[in-house]
Protein backbone atom coordinates (compact mmCIF):
# COMPACT_ATOMS: atom_id res chain seq x y z
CA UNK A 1 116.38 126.38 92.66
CA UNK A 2 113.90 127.50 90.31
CA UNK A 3 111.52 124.70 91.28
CA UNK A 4 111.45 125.89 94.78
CA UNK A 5 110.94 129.35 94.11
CA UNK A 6 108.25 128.40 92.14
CA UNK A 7 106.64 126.61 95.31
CA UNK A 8 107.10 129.27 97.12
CA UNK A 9 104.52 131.68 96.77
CA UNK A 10 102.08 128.98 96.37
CA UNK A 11 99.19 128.01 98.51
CA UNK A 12 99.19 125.06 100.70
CA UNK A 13 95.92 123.38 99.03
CA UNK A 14 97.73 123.75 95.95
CA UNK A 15 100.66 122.16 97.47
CA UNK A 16 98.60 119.45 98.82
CA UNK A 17 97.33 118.68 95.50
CA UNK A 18 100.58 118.19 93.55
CA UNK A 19 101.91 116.10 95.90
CA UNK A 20 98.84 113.55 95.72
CA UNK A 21 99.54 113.52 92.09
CA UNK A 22 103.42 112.58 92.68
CA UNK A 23 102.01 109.84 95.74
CA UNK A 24 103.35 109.18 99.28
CA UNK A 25 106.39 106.99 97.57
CA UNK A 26 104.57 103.54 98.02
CA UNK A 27 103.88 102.87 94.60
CA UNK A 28 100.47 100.49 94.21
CA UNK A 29 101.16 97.18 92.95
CA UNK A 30 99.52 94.11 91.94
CA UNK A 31 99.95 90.80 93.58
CA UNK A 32 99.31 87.31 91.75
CA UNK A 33 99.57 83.95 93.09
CA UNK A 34 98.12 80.19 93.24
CA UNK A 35 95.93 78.84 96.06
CA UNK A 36 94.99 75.30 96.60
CA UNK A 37 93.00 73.69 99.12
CA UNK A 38 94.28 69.91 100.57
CA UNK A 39 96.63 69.90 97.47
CA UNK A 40 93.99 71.04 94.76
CA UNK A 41 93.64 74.44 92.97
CA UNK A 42 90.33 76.17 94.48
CA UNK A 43 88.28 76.21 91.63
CA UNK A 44 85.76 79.40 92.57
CA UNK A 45 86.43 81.53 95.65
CA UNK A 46 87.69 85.31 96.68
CA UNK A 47 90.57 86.34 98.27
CA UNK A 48 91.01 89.59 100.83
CA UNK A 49 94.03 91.28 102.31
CA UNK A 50 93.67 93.27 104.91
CA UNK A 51 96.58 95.60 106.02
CA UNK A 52 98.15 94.50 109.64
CA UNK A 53 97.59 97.55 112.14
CA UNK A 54 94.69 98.65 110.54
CA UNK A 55 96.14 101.35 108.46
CA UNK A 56 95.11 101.13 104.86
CA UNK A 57 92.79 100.04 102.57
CA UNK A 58 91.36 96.55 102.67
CA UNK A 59 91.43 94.69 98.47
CA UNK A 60 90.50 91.68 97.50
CA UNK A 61 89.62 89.49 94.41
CA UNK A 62 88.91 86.31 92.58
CA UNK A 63 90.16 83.09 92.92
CA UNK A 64 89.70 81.16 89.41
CA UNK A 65 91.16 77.68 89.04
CA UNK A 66 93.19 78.65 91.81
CA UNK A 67 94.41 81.75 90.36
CA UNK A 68 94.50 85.32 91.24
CA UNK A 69 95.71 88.93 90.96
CA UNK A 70 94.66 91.89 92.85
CA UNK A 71 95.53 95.04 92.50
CA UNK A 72 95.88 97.83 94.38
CA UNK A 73 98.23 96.52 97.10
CA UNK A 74 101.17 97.92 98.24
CA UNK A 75 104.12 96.12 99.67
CA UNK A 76 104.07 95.05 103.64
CA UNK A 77 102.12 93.10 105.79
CA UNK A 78 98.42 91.64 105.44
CA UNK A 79 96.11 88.50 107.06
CA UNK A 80 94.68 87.07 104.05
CA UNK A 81 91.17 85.30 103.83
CA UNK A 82 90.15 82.90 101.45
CA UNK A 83 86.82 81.44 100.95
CA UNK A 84 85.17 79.33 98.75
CA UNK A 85 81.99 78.86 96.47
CA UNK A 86 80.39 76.33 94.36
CA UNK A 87 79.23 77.84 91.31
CA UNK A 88 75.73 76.34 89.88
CA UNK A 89 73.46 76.70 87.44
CA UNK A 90 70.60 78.68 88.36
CA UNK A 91 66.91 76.57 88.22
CA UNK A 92 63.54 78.07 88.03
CA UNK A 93 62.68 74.88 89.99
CA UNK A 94 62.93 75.62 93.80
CA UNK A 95 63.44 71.96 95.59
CA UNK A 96 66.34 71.67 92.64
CA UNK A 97 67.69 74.80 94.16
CA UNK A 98 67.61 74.07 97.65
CA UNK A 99 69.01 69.91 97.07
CA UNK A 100 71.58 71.94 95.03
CA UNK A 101 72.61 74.31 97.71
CA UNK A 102 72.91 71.58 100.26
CA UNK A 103 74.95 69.17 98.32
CA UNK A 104 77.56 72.30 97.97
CA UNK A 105 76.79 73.34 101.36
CA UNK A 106 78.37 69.57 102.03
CA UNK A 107 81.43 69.79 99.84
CA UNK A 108 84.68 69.13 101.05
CA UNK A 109 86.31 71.17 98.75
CA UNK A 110 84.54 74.42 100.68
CA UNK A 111 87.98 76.49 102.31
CA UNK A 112 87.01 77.38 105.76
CA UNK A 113 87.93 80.13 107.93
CA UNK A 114 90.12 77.76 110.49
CA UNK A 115 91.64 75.69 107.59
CA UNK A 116 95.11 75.90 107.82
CA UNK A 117 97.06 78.36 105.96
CA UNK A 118 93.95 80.29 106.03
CA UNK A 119 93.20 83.67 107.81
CA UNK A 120 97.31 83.99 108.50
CA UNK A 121 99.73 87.35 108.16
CA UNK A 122 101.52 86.94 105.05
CA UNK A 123 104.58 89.06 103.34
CA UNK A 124 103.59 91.00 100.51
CA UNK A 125 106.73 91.66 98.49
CA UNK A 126 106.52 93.65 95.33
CA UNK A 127 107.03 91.40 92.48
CA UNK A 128 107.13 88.30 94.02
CA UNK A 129 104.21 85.77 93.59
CA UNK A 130 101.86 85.21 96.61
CA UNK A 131 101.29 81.04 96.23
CA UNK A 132 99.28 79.49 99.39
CA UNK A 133 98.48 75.94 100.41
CA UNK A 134 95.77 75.52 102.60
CA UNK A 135 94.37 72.43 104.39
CA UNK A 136 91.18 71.36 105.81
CA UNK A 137 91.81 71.60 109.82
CA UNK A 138 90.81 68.75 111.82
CA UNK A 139 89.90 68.14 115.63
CA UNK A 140 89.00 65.20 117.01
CA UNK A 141 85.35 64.84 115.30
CA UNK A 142 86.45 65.16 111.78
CA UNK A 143 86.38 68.70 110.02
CA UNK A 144 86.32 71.36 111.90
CA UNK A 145 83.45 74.29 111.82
């Protein structure tokens, strides 16, 4: 009782304010997981999850040796997005630069939009691990684009 009378007399933007310090109930969280790419860990990439409806902030992170953990996600539904990158050494030489950017560019380790498992809705359930398997799609000329 005393806790409401002390809310009483108080302004809303004061109101507003305490509540945004006690949150909406959906406590952030973090979520970790594995991904792997035709059965092997993705050794450099990102990961994004993007909230289904369009309410809420999009997050995303690293993918190291086919690990991650990003914070800042809340339980519920997202389309996740993983892509790939070939990390290099940098050269003061240009035509070493550009042969080196091609020869990744070629990889078939590179996670592609339309791979599958990639780009899908996925459950994100508060303490529970997040582990995908993704696979290099294929049409009927090979890899697809």
């Amino acid at each position: 009782m005393k806790l409401f009378s002390l809310f009483k007399n108080a302004s809303p933007i004061a109101l507003l304010a305490f509540m945004s310090l006690l949150g909406c109930g959906g406590a952030e969280s973090a979520v970790k997981g594995t991904v792997t790419h035709n059965g092997q860990p993705v050794k450099n990439g990102n990961i994004s999850f993007t909230p289904e409806g369009g309410t809420g902030t999009a997050v995303g992170g690293e993918i190291t040796d086919g690990k991650f953990a990003v914070k800042g996600v809340t339980p519920g539904k997202y389309r996740v997005k993983v892509s790939s990158y070939t990390k290099g050494s940098a050269s003061d030489n240009m035509d070493e630069a550009i042969k080196a950017a091609k020869a990744a560019k070629k990889s078939n380790d590179e996670v592609a939009a339309t791979d599958d498992g990639n780009n899908q809705l996925q459950d994100v359930v508060a303490g529970a691990d997040l582990n995908l398997a993704l696979k290099t799609a294929t049409g009927s000329g090979g890899r697809s684009k």
